[in-house]
N, C-alpha and C. Protein backbone atom coordinates (compact mmCIF):
# COMPACT_ATOMS: atom_id res chain seq x y z
N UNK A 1 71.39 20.85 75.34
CA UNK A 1 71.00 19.76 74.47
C UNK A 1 69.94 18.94 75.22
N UNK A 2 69.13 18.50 74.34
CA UNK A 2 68.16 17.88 75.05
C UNK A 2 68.13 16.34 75.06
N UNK A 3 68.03 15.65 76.60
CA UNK A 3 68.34 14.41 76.67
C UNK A 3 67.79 13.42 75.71
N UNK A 4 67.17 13.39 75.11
CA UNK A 4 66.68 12.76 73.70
C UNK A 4 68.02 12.65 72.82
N UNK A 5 68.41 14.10 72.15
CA UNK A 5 69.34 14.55 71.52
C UNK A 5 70.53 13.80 71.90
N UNK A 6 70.70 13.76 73.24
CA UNK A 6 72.21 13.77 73.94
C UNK A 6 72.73 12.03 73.87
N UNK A 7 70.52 11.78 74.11
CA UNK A 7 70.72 10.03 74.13
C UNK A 7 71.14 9.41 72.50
N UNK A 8 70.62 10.23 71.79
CA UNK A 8 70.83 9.77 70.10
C UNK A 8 72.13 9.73 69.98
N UNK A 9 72.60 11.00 69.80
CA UNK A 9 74.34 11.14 69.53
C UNK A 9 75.46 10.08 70.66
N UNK A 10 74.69 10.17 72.03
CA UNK A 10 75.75 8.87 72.22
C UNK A 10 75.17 7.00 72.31
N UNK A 11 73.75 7.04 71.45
CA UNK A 11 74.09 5.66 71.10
C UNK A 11 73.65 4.43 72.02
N UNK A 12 72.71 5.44 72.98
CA UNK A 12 71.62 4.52 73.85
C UNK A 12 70.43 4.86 73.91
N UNK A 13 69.40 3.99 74.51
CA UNK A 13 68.33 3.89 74.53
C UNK A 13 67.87 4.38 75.68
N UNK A 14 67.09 6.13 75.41
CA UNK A 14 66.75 7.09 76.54
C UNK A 14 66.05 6.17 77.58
N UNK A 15 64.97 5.70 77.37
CA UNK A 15 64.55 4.94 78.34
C UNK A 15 65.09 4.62 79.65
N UNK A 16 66.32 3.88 79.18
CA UNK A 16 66.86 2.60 79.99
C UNK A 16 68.26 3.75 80.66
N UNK A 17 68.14 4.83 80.44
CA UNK A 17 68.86 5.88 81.58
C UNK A 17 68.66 6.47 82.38
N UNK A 18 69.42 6.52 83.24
CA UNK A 18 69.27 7.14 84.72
C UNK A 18 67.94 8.23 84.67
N UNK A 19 67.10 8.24 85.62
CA UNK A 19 66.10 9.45 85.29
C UNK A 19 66.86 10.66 85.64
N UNK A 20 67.49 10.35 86.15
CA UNK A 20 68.25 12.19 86.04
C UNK A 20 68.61 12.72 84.75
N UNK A 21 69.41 11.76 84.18
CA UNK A 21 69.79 12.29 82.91
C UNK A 21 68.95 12.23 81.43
N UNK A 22 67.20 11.89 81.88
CA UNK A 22 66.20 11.94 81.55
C UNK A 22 65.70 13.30 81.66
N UNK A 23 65.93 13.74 82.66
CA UNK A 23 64.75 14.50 82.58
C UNK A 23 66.07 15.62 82.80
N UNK A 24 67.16 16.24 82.51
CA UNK A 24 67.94 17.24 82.69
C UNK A 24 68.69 17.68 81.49
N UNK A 25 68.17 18.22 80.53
CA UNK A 25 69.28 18.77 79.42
C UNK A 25 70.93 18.80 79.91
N UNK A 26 71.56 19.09 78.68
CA UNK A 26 73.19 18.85 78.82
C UNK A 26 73.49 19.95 78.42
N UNK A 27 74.37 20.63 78.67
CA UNK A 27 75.41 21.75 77.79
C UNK A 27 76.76 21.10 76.85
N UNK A 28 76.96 21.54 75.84
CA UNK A 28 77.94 21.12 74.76
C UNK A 28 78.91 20.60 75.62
N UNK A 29 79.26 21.08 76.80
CA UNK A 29 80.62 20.60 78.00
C UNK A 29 80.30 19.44 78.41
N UNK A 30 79.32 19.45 79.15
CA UNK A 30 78.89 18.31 79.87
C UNK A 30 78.70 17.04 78.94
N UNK A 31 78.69 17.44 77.85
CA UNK A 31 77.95 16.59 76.46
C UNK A 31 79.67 15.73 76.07
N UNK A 32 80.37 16.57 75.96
CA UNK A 32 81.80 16.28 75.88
C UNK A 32 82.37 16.00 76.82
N UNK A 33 81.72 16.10 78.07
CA UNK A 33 82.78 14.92 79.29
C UNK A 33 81.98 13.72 79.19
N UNK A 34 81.37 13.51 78.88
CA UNK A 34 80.36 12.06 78.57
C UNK A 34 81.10 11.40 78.01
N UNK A 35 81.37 12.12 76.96
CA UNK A 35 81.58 11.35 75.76
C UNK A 35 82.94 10.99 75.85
N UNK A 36 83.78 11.85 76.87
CA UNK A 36 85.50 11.70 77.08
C UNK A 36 85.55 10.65 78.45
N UNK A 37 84.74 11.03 79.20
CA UNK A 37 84.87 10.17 80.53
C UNK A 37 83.59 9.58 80.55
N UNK A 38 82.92 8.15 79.99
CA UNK A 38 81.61 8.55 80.51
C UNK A 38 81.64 7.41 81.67
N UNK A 39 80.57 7.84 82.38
CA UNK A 39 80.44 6.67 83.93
C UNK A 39 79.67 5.95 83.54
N UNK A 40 80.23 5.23 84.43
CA UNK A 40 79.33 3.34 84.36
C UNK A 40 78.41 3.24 83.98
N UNK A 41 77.18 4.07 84.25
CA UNK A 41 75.79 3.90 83.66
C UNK A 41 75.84 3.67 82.11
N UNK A 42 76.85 4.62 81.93
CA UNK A 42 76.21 4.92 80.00
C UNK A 42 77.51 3.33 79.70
N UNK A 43 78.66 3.21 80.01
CA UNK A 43 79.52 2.40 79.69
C UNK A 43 78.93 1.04 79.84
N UNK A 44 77.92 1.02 80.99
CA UNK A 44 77.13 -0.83 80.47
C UNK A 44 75.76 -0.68 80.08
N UNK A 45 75.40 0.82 79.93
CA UNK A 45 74.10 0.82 78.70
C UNK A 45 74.96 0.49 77.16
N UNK A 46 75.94 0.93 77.01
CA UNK A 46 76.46 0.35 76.00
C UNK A 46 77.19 -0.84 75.63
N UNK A 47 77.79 -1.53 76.58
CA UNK A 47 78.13 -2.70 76.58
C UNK A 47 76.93 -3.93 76.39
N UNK A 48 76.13 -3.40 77.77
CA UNK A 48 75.00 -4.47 77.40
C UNK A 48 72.97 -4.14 77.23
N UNK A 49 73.04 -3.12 76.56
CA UNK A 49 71.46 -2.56 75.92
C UNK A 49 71.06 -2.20 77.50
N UNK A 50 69.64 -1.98 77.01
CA UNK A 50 69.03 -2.35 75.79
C UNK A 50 69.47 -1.23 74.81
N UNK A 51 69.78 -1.54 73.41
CA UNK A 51 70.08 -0.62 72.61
C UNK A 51 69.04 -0.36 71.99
N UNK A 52 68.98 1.04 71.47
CA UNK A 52 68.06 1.67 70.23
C UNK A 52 68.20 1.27 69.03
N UNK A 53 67.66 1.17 67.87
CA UNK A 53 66.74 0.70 66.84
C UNK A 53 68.29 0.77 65.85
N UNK A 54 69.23 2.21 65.90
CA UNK A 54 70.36 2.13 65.04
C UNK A 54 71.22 1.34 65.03
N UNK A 55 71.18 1.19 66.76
CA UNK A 55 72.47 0.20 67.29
C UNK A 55 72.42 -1.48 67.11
N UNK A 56 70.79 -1.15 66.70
CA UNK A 56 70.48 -3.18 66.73
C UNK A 56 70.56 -3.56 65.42
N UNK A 57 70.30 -2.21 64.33
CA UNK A 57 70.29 -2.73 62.65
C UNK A 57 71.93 -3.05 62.88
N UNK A 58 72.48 -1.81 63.26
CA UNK A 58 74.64 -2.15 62.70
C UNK A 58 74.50 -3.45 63.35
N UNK A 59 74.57 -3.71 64.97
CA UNK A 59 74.64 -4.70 65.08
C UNK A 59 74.77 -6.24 64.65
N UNK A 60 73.45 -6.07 63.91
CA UNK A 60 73.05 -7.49 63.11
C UNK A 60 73.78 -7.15 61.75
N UNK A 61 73.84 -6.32 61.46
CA UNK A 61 74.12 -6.08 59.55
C UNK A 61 73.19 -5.74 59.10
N UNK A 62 72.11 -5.26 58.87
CA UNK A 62 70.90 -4.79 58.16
C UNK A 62 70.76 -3.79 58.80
N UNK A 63 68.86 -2.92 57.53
CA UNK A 63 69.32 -1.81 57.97
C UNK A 63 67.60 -1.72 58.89
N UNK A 64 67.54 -0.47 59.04
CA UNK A 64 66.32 -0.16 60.14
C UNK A 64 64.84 -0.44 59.54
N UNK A 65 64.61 -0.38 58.01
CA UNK A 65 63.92 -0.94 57.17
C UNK A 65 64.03 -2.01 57.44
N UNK A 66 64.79 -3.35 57.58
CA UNK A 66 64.54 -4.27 57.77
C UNK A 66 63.74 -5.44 59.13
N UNK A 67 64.28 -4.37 60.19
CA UNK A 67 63.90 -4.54 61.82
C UNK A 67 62.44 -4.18 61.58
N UNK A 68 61.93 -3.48 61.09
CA UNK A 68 60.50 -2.77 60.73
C UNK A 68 59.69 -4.41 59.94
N UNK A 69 60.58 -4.42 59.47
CA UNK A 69 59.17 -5.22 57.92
C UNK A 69 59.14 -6.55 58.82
N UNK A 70 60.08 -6.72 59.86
CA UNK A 70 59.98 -7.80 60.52
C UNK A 70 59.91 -8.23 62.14
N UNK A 71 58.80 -7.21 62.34
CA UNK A 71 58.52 -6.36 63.66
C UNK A 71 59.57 -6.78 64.88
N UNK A 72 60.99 -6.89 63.96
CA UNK A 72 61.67 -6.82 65.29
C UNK A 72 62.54 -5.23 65.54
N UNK A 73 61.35 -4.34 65.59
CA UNK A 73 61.69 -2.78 66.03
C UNK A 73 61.36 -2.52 67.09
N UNK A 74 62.21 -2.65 68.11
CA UNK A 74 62.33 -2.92 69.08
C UNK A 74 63.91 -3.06 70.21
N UNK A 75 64.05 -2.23 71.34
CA UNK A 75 65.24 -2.35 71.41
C UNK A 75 65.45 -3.79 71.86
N UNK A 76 66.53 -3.82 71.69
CA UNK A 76 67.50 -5.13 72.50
C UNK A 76 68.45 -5.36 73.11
N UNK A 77 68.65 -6.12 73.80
CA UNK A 77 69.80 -5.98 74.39
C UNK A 77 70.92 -6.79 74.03
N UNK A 78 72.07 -6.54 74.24
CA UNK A 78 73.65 -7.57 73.64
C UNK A 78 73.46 -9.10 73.26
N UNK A 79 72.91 -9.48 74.67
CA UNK A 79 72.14 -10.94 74.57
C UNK A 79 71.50 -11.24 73.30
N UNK A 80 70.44 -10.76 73.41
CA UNK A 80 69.57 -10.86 72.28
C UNK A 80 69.95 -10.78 70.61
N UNK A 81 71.19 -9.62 70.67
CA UNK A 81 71.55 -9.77 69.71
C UNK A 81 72.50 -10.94 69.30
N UNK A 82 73.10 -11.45 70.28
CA UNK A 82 73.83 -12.17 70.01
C UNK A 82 73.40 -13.39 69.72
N UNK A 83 72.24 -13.81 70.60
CA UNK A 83 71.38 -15.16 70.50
C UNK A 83 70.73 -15.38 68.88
N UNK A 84 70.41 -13.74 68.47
CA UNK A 84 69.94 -13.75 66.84
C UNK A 84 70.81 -14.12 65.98
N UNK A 85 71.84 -13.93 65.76
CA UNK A 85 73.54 -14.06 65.15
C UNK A 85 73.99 -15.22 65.33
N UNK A 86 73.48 -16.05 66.25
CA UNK A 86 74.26 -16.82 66.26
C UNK A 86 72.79 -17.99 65.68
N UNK A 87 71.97 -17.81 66.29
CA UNK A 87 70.76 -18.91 65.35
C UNK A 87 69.97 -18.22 64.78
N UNK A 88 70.29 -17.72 63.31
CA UNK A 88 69.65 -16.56 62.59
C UNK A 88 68.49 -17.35 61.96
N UNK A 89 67.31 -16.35 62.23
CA UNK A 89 66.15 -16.80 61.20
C UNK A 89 66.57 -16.59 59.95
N UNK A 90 65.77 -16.79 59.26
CA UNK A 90 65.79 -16.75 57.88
C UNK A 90 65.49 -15.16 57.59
N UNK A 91 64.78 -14.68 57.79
CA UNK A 91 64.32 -12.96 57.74
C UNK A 91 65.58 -12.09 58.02
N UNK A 92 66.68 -12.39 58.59
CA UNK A 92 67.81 -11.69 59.60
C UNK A 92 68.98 -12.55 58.39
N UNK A 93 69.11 -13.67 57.85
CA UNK A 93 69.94 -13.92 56.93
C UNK A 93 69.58 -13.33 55.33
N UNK A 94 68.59 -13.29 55.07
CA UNK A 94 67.99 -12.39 53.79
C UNK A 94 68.38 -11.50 54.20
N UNK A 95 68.19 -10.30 55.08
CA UNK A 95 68.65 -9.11 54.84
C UNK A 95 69.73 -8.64 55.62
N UNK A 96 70.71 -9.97 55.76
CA UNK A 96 72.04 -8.90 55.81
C UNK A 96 72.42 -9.08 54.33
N UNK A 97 72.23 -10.54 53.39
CA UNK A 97 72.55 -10.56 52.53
C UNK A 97 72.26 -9.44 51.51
N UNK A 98 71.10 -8.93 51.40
CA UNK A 98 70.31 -7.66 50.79
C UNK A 98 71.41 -6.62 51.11
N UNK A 99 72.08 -6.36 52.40
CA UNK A 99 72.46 -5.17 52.83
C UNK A 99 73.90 -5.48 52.14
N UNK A 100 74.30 -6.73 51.95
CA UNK A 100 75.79 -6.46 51.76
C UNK A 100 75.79 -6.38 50.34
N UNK A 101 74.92 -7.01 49.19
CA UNK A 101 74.60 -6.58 47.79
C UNK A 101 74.95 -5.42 47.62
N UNK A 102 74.04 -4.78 48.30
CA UNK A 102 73.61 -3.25 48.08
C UNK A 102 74.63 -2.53 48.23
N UNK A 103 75.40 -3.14 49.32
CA UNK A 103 76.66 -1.86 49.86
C UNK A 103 77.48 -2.57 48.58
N UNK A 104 77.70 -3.71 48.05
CA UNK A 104 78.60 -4.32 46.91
C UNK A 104 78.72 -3.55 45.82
N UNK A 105 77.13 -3.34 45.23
CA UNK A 105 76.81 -2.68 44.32
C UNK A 105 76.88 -1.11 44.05
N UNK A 106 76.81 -0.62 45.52
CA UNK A 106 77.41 1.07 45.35
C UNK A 106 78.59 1.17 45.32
N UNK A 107 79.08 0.29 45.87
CA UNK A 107 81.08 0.68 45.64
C UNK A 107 81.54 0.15 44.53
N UNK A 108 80.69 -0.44 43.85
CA UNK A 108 80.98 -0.74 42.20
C UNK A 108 80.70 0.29 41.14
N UNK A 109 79.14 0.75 41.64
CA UNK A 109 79.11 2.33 41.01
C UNK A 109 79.98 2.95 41.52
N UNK A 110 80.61 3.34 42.73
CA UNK A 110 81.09 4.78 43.13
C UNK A 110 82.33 4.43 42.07
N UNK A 111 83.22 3.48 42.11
CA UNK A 111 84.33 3.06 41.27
C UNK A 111 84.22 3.21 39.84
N UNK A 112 83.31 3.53 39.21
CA UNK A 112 82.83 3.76 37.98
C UNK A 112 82.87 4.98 37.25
């Protein structure tokens, strides 16, 4: 698997990892002791970023369309997200509201 790949599926931002595990593909094993045991590196790349673009839309509540239209596409880190959340612009309160409509409105269709 290729460290791109390996970085997507577990949910950090290739960059901000070890260059070894940059520049060294994984095997499905190795891919699955990560993910069962993983070491410190990946455990406070995930605790505290910088995270990738998926991890910062869930984060906030909106979706990756929205980080885009409001050039905050861009990783971040825990901080950051948290500093946004807690004194939200106006751009970041519109579209979680947008996002939670939307998810409102499909589980009203799916129920239908």
């Amino acid at each position: 698997m290729k460290p791109r790949t390996a970085a997507k599926k577990l949910g950090i931002y290739l960059p901000a990892s070890p260059e070894e595990f940059q520049a060294t593909g994984l095997s499905h094993e190795q891919f699955i002791e990560l993910q069962a045991n993983p070491p410190e590196w990946l455990s406070e790349l995930r605790r505290t970023g910088p995270h990738p673009r998926p991890v910062v839309a869930q984060k906030l509540g909106i979706t990756i369309a929205a980080l885009k239209r409001n050039d905050m596409d861009k990783p971040l880190t825990t901080a950051d997200i948290k500093a946004l959340l807690e004194d939200q612009p106006e751009w970041l309160r519109t579209a979680r509201t947008q996002l939670a409509e939307q998810r409102e409105e499909n589980a009203k269709n799916k129920d239908a």
